[in-house]
Protein backbone atom coordinates (compact mmCIF):
# COMPACT_ATOMS: atom_id res chain seq x y z
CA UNK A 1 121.74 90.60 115.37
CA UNK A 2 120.80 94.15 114.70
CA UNK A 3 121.15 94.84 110.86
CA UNK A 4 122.81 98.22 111.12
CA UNK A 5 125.36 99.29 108.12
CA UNK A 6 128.60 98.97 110.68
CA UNK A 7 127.08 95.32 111.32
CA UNK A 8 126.59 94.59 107.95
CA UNK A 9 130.23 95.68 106.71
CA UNK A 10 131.94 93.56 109.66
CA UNK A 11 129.82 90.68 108.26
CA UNK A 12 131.35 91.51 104.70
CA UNK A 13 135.09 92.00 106.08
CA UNK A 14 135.15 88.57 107.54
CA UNK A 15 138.34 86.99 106.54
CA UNK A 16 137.03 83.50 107.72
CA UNK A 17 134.42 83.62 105.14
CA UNK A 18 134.37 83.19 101.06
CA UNK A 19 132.45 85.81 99.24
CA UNK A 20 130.55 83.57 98.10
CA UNK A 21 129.19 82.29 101.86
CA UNK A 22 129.17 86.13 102.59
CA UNK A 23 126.41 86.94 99.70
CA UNK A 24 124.65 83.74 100.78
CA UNK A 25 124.43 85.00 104.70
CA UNK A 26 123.49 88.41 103.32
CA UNK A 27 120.13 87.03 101.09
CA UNK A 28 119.29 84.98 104.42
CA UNK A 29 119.69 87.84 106.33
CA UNK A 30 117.66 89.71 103.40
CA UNK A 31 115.14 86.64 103.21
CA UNK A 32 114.54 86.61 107.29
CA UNK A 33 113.03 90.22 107.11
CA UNK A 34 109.31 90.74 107.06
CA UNK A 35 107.97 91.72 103.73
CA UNK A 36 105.13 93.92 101.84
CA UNK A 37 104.13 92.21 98.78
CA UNK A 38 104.57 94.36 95.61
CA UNK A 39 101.40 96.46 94.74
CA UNK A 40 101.21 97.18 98.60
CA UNK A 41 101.08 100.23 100.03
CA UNK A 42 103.59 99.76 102.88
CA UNK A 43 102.15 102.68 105.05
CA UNK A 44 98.73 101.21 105.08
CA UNK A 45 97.76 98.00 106.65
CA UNK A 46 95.38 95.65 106.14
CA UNK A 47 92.34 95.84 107.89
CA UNK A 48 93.05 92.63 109.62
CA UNK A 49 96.93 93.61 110.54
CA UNK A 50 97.68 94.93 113.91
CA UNK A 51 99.62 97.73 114.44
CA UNK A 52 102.44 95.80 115.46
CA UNK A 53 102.32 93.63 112.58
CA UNK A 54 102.52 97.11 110.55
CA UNK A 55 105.22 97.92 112.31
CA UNK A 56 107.18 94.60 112.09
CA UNK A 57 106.67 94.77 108.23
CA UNK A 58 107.83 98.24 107.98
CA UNK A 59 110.66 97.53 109.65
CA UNK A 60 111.38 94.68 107.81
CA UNK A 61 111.52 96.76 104.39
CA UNK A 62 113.42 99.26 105.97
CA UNK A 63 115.86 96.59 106.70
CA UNK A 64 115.79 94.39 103.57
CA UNK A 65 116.55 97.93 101.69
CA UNK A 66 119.65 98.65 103.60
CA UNK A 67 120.63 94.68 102.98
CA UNK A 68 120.44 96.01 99.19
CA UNK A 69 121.98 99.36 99.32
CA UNK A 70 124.78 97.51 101.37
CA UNK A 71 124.91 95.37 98.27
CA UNK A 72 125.21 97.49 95.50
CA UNK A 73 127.78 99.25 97.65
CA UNK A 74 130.26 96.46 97.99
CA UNK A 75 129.34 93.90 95.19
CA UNK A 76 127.99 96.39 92.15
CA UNK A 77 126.69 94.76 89.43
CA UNK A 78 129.35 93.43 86.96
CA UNK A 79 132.08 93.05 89.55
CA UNK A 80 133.89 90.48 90.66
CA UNK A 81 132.33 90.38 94.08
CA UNK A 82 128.90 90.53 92.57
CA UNK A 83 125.59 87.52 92.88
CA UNK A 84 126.09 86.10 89.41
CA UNK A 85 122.54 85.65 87.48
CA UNK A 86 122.82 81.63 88.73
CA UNK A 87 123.39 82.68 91.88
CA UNK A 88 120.25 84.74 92.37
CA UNK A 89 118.29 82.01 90.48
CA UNK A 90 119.59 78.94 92.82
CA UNK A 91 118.66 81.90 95.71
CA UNK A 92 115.66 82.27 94.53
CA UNK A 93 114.68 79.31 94.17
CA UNK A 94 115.55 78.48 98.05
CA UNK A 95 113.64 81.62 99.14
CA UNK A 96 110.78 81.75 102.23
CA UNK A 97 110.20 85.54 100.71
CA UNK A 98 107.72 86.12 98.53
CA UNK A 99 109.38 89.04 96.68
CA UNK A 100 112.09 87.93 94.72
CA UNK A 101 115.61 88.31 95.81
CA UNK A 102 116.96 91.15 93.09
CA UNK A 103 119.53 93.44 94.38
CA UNK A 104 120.38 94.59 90.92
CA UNK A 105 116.82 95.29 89.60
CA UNK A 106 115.00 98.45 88.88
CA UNK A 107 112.94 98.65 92.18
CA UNK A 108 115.68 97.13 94.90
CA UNK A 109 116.58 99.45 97.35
């Protein structure tokens, strides 16, 4: 599935879904991409990183950004369709990501 804003709004329309199970397939969707760790510049790789792997990983932020943008469109913090602050723990706390899972904080996006 290609991540693109018109795929990510069908995903959020879906009347056979809670919000709830539509925040949760968005952070798995979030959690799936490749990441840069924070303190990483994302336009220079590692000496042992291929340039595929730079471009996987670029791609991947490029991606998990949208995810957030696409989130602070549609659930804003303080709304009723927002991730409560449980809800982002318990996330969290399931994550494969090493970056935390903060659509709300200073640097998301």
């Amino acid at each position: 599935m290609t991540l693109t804003p018109v795929s990510l709004a069908k995903l959020w329309r879906d009347p056979k879904s809670s919000v709830e199970a539509r925040r949760q397939l968005l952070f798995q969707r979030w959690d799936e991409c490749a990441e840069h760790l924070d303190g990483f510049d994302p336009e220079r790789a590692p000496d042992s990183e291929s340039a595929l792997d730079t471009q996987r990983r670029l791609a991947g932020q490029e991606v998990r950004d949208r995810i957030i943008r696409f989130i602070r469109n549609v659930a804003p913090a303080g709304s009723a369709d927002a991730y409560t602050p449980a809800e982002l723990e318990a996330l969290n706390g399931e994550r494969a990501s090493v970056q935390r899972f903060d659509p709300y904080g200073p640097r998301a996006g």
